[in-house]
Protein backbone atom coordinates (compact mmCIF):
# COMPACT_ATOMS: atom_id res chain seq x y z
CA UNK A 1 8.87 7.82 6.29
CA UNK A 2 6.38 9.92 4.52
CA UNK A 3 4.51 7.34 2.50
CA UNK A 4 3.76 6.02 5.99
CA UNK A 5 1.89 8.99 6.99
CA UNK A 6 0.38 9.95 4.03
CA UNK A 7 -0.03 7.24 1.27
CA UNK A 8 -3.57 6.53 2.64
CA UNK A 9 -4.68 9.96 0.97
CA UNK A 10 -4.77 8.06 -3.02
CA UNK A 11 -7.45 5.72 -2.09
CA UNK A 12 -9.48 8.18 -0.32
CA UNK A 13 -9.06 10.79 -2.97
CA UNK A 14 -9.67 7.64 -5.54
CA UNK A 15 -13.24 7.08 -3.64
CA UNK A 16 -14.52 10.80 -3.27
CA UNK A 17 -13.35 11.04 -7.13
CA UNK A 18 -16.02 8.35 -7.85
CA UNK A 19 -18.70 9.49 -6.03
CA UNK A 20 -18.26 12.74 -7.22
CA UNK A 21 -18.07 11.63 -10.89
CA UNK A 22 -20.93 8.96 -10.13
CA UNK A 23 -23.19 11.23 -7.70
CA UNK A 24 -23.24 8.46 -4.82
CA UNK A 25 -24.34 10.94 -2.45
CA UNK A 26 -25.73 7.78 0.19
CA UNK A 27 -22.75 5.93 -0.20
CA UNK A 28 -20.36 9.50 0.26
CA UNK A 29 -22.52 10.08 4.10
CA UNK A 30 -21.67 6.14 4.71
CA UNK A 31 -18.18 6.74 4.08
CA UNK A 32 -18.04 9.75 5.93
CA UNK A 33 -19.80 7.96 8.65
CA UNK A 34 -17.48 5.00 8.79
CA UNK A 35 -14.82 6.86 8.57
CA UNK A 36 -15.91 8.88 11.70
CA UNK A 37 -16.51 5.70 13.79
CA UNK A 38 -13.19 4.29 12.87
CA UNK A 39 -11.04 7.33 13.82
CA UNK A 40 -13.69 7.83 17.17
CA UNK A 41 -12.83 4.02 18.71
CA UNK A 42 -9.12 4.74 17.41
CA UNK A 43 -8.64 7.69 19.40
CA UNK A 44 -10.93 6.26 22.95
CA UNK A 45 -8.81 3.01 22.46
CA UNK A 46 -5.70 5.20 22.46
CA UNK A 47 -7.07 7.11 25.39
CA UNK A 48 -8.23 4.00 27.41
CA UNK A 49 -5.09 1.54 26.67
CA UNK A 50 -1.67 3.07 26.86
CA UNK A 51 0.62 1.26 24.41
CA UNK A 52 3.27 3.58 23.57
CA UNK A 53 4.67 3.00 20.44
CA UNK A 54 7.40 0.94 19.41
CA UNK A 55 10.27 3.73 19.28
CA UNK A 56 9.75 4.83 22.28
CA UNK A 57 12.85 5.12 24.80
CA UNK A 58 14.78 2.72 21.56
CA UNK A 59 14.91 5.31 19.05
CA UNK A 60 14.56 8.68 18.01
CA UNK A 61 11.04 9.69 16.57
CA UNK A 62 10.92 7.87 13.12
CA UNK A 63 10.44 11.06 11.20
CA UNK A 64 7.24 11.84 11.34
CA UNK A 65 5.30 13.84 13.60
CA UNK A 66 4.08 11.57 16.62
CA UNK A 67 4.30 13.54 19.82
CA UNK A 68 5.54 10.77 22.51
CA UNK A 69 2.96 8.83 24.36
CA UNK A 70 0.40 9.16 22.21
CA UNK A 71 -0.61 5.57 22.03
CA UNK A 72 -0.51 2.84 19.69
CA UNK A 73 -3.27 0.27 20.03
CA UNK A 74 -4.98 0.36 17.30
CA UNK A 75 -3.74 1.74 13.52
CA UNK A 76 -6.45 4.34 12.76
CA UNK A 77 -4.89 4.65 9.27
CA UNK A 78 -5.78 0.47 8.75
CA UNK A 79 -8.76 1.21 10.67
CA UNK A 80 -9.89 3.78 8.20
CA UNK A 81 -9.00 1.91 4.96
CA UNK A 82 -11.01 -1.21 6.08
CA UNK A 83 -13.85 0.85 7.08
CA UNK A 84 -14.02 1.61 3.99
CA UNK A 85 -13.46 -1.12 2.32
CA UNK A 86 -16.06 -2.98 3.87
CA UNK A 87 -18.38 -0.40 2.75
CA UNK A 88 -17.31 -0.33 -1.17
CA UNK A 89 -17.14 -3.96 -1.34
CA UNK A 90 -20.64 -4.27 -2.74
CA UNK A 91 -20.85 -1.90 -5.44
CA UNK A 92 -16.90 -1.12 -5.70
CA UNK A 93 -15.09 -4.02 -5.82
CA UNK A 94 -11.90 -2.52 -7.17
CA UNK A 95 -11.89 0.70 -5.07
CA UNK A 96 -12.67 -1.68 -1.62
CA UNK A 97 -9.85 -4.31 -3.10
CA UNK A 98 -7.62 -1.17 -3.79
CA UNK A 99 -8.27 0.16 -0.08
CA UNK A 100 -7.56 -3.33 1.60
CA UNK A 101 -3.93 -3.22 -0.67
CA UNK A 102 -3.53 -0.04 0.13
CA UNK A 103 -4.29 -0.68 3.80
CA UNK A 104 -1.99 -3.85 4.01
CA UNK A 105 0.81 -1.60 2.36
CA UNK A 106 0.55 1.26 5.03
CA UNK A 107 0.09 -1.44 8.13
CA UNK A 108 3.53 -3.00 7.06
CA UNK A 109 5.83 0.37 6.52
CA UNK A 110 4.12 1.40 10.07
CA UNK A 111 5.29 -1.58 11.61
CA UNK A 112 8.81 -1.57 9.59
CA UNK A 113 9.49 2.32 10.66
CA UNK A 114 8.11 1.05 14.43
CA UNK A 115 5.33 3.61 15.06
CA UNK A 116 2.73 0.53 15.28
CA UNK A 117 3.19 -3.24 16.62
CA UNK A 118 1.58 -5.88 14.52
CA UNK A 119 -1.55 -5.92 16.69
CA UNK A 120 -1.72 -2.67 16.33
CA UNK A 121 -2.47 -3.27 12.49
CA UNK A 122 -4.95 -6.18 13.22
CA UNK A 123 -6.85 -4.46 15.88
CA UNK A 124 -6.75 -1.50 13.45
CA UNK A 125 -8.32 -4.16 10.53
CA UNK A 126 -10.74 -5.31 13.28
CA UNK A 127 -12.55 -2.35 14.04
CA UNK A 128 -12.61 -0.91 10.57
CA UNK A 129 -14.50 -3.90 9.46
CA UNK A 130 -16.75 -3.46 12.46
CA UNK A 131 -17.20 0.38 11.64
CA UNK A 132 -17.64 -0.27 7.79
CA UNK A 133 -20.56 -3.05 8.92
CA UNK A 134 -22.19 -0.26 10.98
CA UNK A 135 -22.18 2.15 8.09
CA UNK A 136 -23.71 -0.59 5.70
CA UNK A 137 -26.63 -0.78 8.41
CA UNK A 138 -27.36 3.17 8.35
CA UNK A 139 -30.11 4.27 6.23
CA UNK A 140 -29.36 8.47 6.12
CA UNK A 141 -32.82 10.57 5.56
CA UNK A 142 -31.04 13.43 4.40
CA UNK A 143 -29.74 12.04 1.20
């Protein structure tokens, strides 16, 4: 199903849109940054726990491209979106409510077209949350 796959590129277009229009340059390098721990603990957990994903040896790939065992523990999509979530709730409260809907939207069509488990979604929700609290603590020089 391709909103699966890609529906989690409106609220990230929706965010670089308004620091763009807004010049948030600080808060564009947090989002970058929690972005980049989310997807980094997504793929070691992936590595380190082997959870195939739900379709495998019960149905064909669900239409979209997942090569077989790459893993399933945790959602990096949900992880993403919460990361930065977390990270717009102060000064964004409609872009970080729109990424949690957004997120909560994706994590159920992954687990109705069975590329992710439930847990999957949660774990994902977990560590973007955890990522998006690290990013809040980083103070970049550069900006």
């Amino acid at each position: 199903m391709f909103s699966a796959r890609f529906l989690i590129i409106i609220p990230l277009l929706a965010t670089a849109v308004c620091f763009i229009a807004k010049r948030e340059h600080q808060l564009a390098v947090k989002s970058l940054l929690a972005i980049l721990i989310a997807n980094i603990i997504s793929e070691i957990s992936k590595a380190v726990i082997p959870v195939n994903r739900p379709f495998v040896g019960v149905s064909p790939n669900p239409g979209i491209w997942i090569p077989f065992g790459f893993g399933s523990f945790f959602s990096g999509h949900i992880a993403t979106l919460f990361a930065l979530g977390i990270l717009l709730y102060k000064k964004h409260q409609k872009l970080a409510l729109m990424c949690f809907c957004f997120g909560a939207l994706i994590g159920a069509l992954r687990v109705l077209i069975k590329v992710h488990y439930p847990i999957d979604i949660v774990g994902g929700a977990a560590v973007g949350v955890l990522a998006g609290l690290i990013a809040i603590r980083v103070k970049p020089i550069w900006v």
